[in-house]
N, C-alpha and C. Protein backbone atom coordinates (compact mmCIF):
# COMPACT_ATOMS: atom_id res chain seq x y z
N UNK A 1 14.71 -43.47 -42.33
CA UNK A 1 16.01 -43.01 -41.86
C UNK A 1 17.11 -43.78 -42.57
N UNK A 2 17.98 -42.86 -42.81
CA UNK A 2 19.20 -43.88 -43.99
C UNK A 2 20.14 -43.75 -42.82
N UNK A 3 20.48 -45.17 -42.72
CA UNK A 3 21.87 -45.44 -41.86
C UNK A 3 23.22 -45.06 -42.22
N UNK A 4 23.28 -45.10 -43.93
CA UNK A 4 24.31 -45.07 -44.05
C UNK A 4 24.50 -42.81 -44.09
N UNK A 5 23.25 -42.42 -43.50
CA UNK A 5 23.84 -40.88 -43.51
C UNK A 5 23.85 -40.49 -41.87
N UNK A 6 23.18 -41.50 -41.26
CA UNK A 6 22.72 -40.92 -40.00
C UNK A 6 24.30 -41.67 -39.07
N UNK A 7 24.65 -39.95 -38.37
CA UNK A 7 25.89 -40.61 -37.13
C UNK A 7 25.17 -40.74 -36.03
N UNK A 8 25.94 -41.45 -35.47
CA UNK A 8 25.60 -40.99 -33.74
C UNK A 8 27.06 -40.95 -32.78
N UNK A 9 26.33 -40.17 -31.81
CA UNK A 9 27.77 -39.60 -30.87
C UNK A 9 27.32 -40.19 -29.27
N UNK A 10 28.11 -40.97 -28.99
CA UNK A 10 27.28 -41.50 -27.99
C UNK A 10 27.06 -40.44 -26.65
N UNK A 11 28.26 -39.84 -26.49
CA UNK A 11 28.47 -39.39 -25.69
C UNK A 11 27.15 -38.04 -26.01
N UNK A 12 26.96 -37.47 -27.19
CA UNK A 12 25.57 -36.65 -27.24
C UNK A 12 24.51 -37.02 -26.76
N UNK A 13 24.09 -38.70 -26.82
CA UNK A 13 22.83 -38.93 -26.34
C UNK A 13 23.46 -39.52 -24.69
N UNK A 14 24.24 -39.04 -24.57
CA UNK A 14 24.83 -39.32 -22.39
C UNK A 14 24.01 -37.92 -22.31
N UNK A 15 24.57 -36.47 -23.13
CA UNK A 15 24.95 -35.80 -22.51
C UNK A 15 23.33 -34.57 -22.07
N UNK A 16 22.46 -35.22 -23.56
CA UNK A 16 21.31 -34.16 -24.07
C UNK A 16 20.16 -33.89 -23.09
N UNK A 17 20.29 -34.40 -22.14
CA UNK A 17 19.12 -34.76 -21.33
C UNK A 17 19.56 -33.32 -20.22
N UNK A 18 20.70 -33.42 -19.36
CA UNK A 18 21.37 -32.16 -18.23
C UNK A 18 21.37 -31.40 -19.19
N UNK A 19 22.08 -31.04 -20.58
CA UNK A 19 22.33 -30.24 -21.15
C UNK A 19 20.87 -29.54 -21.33
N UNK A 20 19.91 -30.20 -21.99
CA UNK A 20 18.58 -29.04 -22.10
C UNK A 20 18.11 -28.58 -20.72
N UNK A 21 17.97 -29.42 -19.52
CA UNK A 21 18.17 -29.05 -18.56
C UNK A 21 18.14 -27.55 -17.86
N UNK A 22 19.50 -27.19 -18.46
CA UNK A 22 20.15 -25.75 -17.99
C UNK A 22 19.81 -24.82 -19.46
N UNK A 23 19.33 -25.61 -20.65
CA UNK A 23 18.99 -24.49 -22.08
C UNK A 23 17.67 -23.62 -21.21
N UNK A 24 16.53 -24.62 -20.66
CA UNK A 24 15.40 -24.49 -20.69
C UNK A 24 15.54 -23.84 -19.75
N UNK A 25 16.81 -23.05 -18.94
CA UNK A 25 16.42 -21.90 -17.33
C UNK A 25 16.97 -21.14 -18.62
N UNK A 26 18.05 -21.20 -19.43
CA UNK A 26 18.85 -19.67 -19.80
C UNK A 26 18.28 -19.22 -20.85
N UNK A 27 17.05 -19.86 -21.50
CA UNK A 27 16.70 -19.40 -23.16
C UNK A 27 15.19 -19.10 -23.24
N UNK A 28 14.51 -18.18 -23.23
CA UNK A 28 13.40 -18.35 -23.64
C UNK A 28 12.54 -19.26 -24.50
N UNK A 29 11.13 -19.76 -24.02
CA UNK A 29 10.45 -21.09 -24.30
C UNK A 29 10.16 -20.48 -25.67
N UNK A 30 10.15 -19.16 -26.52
CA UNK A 30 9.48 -18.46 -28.00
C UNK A 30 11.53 -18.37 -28.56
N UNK A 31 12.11 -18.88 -28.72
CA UNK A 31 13.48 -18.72 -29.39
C UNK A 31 14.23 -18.97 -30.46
N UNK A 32 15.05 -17.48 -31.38
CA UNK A 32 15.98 -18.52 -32.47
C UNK A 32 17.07 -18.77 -31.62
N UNK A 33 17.64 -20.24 -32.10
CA UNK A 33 18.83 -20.39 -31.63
C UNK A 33 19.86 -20.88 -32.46
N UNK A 34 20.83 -20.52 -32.82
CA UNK A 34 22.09 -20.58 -33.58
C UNK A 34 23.02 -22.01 -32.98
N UNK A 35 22.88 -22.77 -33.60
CA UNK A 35 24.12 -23.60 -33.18
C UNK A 35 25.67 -24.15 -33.96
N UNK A 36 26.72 -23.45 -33.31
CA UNK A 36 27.91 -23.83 -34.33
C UNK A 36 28.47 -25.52 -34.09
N UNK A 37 28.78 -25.68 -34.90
CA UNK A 37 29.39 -27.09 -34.89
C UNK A 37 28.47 -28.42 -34.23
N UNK A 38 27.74 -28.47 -35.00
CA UNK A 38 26.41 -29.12 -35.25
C UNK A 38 26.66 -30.87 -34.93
N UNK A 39 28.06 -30.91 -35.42
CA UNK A 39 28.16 -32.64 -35.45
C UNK A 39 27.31 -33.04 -36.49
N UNK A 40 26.94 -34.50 -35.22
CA UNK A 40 26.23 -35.54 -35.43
C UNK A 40 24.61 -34.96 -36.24
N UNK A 41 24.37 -34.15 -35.22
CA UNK A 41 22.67 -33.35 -35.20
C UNK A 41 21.57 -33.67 -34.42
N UNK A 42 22.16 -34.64 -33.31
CA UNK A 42 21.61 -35.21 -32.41
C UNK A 42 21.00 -34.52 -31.42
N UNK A 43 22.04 -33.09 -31.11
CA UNK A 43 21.33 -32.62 -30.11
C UNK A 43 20.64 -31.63 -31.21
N UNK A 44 20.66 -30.71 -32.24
CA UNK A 44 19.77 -30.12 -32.50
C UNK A 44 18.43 -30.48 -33.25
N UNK A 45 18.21 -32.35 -33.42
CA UNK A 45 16.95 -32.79 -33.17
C UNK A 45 16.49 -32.47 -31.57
N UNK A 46 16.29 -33.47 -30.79
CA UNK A 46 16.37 -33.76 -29.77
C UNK A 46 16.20 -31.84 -29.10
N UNK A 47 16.80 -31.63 -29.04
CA UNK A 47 16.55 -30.09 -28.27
C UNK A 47 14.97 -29.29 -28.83
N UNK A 48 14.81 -29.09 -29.93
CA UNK A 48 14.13 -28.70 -30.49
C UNK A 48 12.71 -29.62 -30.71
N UNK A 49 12.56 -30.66 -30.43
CA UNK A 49 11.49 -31.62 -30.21
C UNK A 49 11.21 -31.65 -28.99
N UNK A 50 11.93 -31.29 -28.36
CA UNK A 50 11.35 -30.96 -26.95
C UNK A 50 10.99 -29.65 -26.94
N UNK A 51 11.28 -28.49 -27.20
CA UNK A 51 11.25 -27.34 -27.61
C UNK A 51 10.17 -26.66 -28.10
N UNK A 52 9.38 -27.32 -28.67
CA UNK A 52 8.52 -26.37 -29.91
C UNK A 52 8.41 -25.41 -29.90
N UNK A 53 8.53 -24.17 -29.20
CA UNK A 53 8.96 -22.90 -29.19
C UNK A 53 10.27 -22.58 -30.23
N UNK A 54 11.17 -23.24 -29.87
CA UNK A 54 12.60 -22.96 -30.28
C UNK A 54 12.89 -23.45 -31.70
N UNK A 55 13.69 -22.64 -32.52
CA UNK A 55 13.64 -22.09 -34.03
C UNK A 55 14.91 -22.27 -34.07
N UNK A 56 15.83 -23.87 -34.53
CA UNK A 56 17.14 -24.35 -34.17
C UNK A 56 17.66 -24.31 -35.60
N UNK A 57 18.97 -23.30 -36.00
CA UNK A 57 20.08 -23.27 -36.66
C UNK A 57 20.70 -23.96 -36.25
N UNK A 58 21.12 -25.43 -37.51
CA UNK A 58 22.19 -25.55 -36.84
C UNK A 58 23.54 -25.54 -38.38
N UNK A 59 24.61 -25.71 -37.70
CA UNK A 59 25.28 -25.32 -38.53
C UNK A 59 26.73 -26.24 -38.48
N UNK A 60 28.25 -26.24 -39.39
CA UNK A 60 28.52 -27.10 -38.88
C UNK A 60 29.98 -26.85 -39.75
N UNK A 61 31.26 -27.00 -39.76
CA UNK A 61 32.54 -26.93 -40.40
C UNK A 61 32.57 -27.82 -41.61
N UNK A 62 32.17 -28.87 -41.08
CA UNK A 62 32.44 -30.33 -42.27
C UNK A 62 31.10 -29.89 -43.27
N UNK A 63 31.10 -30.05 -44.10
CA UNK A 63 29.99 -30.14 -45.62
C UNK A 63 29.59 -31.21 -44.97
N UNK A 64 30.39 -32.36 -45.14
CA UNK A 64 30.12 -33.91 -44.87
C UNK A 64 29.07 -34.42 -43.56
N UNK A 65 29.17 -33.24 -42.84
CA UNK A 65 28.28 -33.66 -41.31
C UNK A 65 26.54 -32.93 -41.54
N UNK A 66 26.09 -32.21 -42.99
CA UNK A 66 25.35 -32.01 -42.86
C UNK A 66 24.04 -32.71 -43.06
N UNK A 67 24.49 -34.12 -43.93
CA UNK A 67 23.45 -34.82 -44.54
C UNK A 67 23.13 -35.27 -43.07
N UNK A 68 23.92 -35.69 -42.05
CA UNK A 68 23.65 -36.43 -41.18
C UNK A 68 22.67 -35.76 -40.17
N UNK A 69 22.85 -34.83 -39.86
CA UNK A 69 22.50 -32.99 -39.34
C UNK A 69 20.86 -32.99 -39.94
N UNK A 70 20.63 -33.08 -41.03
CA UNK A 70 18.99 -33.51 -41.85
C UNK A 70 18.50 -34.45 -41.35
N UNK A 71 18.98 -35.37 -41.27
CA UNK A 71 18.52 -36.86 -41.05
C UNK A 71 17.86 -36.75 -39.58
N UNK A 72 18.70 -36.60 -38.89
CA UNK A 72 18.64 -36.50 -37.16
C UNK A 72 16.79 -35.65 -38.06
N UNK A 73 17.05 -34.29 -37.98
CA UNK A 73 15.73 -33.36 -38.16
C UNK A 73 14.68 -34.48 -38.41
N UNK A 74 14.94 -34.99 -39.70
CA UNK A 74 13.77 -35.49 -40.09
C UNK A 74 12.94 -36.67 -39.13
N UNK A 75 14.02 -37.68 -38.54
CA UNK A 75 13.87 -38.59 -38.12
C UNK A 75 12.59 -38.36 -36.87
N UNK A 76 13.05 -37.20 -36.43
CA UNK A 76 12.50 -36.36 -34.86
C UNK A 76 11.34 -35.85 -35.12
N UNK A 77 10.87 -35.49 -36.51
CA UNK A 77 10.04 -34.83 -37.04
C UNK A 77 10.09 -33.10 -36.07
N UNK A 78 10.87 -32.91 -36.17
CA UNK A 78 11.40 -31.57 -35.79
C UNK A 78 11.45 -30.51 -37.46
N UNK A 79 10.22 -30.32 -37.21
CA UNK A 79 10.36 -29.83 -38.27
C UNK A 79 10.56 -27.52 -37.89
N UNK A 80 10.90 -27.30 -36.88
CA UNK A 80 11.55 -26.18 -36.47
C UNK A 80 12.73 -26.51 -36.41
N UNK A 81 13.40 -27.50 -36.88
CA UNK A 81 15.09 -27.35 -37.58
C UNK A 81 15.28 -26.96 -38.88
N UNK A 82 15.71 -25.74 -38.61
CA UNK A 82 16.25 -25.08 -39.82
C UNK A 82 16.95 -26.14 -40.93
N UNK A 83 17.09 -26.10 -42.03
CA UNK A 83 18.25 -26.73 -43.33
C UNK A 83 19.45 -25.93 -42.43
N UNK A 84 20.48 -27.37 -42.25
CA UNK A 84 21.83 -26.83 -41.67
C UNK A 84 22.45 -25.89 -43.13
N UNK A 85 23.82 -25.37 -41.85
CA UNK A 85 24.47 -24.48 -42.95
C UNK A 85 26.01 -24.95 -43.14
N UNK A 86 26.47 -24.88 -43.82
CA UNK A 86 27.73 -24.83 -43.48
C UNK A 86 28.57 -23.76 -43.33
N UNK A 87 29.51 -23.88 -41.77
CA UNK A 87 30.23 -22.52 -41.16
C UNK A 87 31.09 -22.74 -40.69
N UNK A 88 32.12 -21.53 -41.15
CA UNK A 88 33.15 -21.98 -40.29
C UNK A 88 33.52 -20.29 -39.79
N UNK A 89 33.28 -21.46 -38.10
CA UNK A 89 33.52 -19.76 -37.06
C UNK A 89 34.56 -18.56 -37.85
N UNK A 90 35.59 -19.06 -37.75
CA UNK A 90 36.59 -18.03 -38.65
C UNK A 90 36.36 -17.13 -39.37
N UNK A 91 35.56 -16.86 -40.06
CA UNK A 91 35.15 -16.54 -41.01
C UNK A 91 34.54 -15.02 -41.12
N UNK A 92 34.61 -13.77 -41.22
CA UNK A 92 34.55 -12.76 -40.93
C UNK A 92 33.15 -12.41 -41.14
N UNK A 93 32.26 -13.02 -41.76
CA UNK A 93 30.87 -13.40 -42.13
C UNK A 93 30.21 -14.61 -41.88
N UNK A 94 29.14 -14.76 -40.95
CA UNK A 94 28.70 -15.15 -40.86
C UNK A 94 27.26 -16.33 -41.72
N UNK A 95 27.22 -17.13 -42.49
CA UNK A 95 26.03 -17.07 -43.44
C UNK A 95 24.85 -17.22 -42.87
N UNK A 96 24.10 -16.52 -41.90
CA UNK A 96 23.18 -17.27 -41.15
C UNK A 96 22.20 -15.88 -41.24
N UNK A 97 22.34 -14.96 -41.99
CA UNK A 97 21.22 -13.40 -42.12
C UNK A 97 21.66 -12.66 -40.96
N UNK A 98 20.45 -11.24 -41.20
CA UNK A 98 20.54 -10.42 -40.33
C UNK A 98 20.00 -10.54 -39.30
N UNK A 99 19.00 -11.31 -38.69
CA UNK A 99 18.05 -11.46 -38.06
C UNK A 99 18.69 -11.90 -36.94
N UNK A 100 18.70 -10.91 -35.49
CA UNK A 100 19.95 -11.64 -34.11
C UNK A 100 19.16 -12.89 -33.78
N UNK A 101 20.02 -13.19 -32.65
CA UNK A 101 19.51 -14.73 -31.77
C UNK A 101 19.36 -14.56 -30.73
N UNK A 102 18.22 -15.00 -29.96
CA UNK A 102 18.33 -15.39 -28.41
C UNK A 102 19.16 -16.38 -27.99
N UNK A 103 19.98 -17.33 -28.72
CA UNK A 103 20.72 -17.96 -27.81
C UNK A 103 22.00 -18.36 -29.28
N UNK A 104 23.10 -18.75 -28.83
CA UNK A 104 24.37 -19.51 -30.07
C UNK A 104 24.93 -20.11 -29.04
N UNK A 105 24.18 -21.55 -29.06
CA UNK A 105 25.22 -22.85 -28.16
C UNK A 105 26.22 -23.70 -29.28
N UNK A 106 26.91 -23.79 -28.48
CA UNK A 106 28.31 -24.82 -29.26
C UNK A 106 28.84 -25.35 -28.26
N UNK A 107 28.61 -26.95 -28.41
CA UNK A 107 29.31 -27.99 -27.68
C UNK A 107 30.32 -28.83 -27.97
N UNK A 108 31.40 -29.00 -27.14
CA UNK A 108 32.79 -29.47 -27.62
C UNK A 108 33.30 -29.39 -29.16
N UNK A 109 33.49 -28.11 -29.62
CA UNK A 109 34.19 -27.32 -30.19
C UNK A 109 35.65 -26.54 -29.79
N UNK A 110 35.90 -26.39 -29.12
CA UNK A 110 36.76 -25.55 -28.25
C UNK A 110 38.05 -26.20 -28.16
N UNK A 111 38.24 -27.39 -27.68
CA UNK A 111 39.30 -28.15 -27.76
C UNK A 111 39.31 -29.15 -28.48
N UNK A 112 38.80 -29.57 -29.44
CA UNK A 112 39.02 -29.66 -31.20
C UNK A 112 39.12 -28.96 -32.06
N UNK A 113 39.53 -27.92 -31.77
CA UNK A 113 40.14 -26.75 -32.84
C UNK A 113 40.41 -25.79 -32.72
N UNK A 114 41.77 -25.15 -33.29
CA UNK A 114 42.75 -24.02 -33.30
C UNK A 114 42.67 -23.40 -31.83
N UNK A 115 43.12 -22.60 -31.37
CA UNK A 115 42.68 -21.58 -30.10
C UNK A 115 42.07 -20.37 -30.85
N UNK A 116 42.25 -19.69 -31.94
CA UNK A 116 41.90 -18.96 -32.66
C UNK A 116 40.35 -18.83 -32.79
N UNK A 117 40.08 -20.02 -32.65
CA UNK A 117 38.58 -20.11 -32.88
C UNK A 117 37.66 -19.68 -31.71
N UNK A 118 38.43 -19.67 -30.52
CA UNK A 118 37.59 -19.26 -29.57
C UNK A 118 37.64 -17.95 -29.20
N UNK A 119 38.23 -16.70 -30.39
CA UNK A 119 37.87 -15.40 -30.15
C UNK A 119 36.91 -15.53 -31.29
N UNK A 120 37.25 -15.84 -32.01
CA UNK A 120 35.96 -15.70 -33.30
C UNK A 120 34.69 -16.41 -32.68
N UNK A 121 34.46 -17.48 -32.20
CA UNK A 121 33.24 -17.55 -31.81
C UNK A 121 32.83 -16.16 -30.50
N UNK A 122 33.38 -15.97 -30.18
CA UNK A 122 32.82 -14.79 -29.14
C UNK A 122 32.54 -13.53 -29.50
N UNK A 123 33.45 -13.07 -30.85
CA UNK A 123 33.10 -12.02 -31.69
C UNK A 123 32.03 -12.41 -32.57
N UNK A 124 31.83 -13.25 -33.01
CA UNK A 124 30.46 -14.18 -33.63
C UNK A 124 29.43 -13.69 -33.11
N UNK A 125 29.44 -14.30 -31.63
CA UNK A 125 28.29 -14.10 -31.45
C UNK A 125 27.93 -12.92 -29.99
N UNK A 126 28.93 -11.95 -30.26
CA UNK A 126 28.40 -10.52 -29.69
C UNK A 126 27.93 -9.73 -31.13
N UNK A 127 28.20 -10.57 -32.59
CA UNK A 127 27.86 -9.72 -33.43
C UNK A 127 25.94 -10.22 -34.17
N UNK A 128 25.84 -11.48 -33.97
CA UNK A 128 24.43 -12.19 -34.09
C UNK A 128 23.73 -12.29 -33.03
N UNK A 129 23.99 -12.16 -31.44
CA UNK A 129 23.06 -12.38 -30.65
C UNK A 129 21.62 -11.09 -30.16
N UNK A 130 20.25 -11.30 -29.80
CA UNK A 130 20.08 -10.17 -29.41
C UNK A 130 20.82 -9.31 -28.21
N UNK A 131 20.10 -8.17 -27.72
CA UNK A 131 21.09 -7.61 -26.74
C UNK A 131 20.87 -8.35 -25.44
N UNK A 132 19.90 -9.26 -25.63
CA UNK A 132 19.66 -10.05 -23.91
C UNK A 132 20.33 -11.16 -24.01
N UNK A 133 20.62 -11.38 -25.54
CA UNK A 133 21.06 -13.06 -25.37
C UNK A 133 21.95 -14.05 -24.69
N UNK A 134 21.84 -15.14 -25.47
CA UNK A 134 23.05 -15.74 -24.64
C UNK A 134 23.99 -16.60 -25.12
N UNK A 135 25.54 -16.72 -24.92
CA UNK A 135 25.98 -17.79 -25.50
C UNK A 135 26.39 -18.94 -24.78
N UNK A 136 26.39 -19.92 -25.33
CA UNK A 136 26.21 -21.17 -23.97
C UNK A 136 27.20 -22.17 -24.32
N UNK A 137 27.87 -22.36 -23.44
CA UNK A 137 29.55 -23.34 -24.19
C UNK A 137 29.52 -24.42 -23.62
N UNK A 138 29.68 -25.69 -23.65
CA UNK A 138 29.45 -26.96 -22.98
C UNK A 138 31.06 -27.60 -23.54
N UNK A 139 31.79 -28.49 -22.61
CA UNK A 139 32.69 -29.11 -22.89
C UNK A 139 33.67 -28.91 -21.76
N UNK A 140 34.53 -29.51 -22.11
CA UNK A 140 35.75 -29.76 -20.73
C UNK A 140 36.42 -28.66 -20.69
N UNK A 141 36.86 -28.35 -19.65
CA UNK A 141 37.82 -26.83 -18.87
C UNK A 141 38.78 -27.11 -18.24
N UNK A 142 40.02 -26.68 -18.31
CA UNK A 142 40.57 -26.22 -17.24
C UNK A 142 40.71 -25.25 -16.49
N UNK A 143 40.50 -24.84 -14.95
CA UNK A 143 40.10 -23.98 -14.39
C UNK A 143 41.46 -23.72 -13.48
N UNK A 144 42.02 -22.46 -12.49
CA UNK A 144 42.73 -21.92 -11.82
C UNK A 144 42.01 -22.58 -10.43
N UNK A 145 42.64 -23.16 -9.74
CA UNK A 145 42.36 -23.76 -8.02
C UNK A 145 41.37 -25.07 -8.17
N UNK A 146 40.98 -25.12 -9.32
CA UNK A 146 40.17 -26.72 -9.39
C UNK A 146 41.43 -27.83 -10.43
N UNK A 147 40.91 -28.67 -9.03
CA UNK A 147 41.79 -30.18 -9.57
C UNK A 147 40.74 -30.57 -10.72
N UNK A 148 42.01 -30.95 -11.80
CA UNK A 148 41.17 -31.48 -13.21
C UNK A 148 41.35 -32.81 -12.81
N UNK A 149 40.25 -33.75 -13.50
CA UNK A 149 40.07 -34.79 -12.90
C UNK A 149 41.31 -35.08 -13.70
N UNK A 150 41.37 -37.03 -13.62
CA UNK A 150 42.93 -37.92 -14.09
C UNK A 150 42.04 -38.25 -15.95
N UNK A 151 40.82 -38.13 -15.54
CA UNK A 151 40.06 -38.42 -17.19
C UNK A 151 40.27 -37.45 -18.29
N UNK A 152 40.26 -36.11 -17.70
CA UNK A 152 40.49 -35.11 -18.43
C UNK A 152 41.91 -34.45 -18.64
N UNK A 153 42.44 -34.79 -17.62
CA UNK A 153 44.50 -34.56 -17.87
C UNK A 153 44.84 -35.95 -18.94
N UNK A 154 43.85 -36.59 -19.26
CA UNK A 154 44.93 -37.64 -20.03
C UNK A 154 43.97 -37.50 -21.57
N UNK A 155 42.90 -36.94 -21.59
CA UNK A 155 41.85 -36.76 -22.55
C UNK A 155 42.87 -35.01 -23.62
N UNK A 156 43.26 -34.32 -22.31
CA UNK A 156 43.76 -33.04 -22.66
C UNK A 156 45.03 -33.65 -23.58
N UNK A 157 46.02 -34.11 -22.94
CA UNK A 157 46.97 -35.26 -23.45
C UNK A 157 47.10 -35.97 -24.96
N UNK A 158 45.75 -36.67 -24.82
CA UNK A 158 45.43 -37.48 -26.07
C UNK A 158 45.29 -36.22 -27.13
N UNK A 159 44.70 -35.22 -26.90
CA UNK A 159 44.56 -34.34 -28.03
C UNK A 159 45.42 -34.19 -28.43
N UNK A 160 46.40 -33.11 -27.75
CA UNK A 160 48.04 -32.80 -28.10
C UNK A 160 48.50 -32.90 -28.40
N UNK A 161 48.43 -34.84 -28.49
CA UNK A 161 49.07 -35.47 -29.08
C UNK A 161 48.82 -35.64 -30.55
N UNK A 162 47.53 -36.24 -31.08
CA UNK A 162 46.35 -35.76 -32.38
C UNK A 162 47.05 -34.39 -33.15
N UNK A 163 47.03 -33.61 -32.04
CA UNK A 163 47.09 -32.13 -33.29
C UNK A 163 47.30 -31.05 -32.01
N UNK A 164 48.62 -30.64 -32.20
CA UNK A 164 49.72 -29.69 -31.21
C UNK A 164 48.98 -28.60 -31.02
N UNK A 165 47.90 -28.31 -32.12
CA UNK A 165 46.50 -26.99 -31.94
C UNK A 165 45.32 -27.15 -31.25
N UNK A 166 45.21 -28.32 -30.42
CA UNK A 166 44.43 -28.88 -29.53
C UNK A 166 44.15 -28.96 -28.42
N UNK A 167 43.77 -29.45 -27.58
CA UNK A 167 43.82 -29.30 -25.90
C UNK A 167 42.49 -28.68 -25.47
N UNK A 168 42.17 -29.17 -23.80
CA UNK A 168 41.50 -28.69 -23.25
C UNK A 168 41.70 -27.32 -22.91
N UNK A 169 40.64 -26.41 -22.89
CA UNK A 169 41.44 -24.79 -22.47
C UNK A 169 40.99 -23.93 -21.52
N UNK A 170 41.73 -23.43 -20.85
CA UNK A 170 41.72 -22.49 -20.08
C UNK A 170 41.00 -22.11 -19.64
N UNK A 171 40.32 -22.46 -18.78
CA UNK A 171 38.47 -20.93 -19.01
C UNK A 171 38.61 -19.49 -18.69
N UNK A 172 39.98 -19.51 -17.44
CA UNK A 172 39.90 -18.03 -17.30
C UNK A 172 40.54 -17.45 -18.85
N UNK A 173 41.43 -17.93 -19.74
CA UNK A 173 41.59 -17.59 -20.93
C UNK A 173 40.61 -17.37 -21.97
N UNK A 174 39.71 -18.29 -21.74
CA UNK A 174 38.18 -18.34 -22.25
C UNK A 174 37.52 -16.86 -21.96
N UNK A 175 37.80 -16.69 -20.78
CA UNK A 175 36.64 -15.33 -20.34
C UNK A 175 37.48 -14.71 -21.02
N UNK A 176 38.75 -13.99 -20.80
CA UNK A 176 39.65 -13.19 -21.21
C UNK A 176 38.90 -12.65 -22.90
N UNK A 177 39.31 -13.85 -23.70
CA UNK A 177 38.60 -13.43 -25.09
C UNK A 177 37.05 -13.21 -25.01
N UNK A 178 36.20 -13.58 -24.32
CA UNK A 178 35.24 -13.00 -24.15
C UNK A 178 34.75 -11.34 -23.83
N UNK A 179 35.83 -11.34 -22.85
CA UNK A 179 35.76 -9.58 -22.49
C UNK A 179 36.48 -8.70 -23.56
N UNK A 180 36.77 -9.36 -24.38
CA UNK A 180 37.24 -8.78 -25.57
C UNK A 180 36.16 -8.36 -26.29
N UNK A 181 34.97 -9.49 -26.73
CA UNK A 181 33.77 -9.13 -27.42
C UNK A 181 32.71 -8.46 -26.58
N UNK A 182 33.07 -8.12 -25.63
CA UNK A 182 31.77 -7.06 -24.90
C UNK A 182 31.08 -8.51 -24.00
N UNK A 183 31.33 -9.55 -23.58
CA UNK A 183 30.54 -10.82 -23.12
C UNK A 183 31.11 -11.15 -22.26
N UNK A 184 30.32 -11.50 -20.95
CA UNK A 184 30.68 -12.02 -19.40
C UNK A 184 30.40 -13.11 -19.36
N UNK A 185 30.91 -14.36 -18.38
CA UNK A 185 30.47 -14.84 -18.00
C UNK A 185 29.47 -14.88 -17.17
N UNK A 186 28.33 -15.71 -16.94
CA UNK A 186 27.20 -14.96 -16.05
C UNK A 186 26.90 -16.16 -15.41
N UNK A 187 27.32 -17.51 -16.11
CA UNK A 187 26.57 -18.90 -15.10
C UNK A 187 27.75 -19.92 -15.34
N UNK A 188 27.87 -20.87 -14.55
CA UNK A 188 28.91 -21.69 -14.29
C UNK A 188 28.36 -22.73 -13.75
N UNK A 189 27.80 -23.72 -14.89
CA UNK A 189 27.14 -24.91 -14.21
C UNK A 189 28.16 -26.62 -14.50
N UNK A 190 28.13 -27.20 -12.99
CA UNK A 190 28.83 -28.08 -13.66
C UNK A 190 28.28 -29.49 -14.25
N UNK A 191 28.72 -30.33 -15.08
CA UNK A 191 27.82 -30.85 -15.50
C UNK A 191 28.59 -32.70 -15.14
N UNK A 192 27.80 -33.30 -16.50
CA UNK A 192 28.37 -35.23 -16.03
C UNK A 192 29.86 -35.24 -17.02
N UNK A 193 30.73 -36.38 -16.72
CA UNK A 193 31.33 -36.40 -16.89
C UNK A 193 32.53 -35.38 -17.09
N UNK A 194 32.55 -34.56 -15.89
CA UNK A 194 33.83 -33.71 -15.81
C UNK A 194 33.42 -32.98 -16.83
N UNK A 195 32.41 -32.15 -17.38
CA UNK A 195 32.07 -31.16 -18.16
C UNK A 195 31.75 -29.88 -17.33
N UNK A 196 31.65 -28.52 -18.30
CA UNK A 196 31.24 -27.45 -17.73
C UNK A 196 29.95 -26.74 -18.75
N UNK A 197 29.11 -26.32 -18.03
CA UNK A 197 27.81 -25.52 -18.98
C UNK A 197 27.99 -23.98 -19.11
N UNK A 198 28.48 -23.20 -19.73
CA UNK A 198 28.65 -22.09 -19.33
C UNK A 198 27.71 -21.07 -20.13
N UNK A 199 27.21 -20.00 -19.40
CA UNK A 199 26.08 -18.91 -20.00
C UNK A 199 26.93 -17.36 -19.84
N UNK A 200 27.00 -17.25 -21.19
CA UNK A 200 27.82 -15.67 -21.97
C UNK A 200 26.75 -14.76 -21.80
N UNK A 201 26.86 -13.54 -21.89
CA UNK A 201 25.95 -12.58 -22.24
C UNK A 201 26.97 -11.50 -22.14
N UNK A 202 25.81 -10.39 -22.82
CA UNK A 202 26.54 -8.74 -22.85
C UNK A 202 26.91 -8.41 -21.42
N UNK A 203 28.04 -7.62 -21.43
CA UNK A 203 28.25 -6.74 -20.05
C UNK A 203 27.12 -5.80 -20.20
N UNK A 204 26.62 -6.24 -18.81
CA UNK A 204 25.83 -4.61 -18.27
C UNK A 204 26.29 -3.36 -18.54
């Protein structure tokens, strides 16, 4: 393992343990799964080594985050991790083939970048998922009648401040662009540290 390629996110290895948790009720144990914004690659070792069923894309904005994205694979001997890709949601094409997915998770993406990005990931992936699938969003929310904690009003804050295209967002705004791409919300799990797990799928 080369240190000088391998990151770590601490808060990924807080978070990977609840997070597969709720993968392993919403995803079938035989699965491809698509993952945008890959990071570190921590969780798409780690998920997929527990997994052996599951057939993990992962994928990622930065060029720069992919050596690290390998490393994690190799280290895990996860060798059902795909060679990452590099992607950026935006993008009216996808590089990831024709072949749909049973599942496209992306974790804390959402409020590190543009608002824009969170119709394109939902048109993304009503356009790659199969018709049962699912998309699964993990990261902080703000919600209508729930008190946000004082961690996450000052976390929302700190972004804002970073980059005026930032912030924690909305979820009922979240669904909104969802029902745009044909995709409901269907599960609402809450998770550690003032996080939310959420499971997309097609409208009935």
């Amino acid at each position: 393992m080369n240190a000088n390629i391998l990151r770590l996110s601490p808060a990924a290895e807080r978070n990977k343990r609840p997070i597969l948790e709720v993968l392993r009720q919403a995803l079938p144990e035989q699965s491809r799964i698509l993952e945008i914004a890959s990071g570190t690659g921590q969780h798409a070792a780690w998920f997929a080594s527990a997994m052996p069923g599951w057939h993990w894309q992962p994928t990622d904005f930065q060029a720069d985050a992919l050596p690290s994205i390998r490393a994690w694979a190799a280290d895990a001997s996860a060798g059902h991790v795909l060679e990452p890709l590099q992607l950026d949601v935006l993008a009216p094409d996808w590089p990831v083939g024709p072949e749909p997915f049973d599942g496209i998770y992306c974790a804390n993406m959402l409020h590190i970048a543009p608002w824009a990005t969170c119709a394109a990931l939902m048109q993304g992936a009503a356009r790659h998922l199969t018709p049962l699938g699912a998309l699964i969003t993990y990261g902080p929310y703000l919600e209508d009648g729930v008190p946000t904690s004082p961690g996450n009003l000052a976390f929302d804050e700190s972004l804002r401040r970073e980059n005026a295209a930032w912030g924690i967002r909305q979820r009922e705004e979240v669904e909104a662009q969802a029902r745009r791409a044909g995709l409901v919300l269907q599960e609402r799990h809450a998770m550690p540290a003032n996080n939310l797990l959420l499971v997309w799928r097609r409208e009935p």
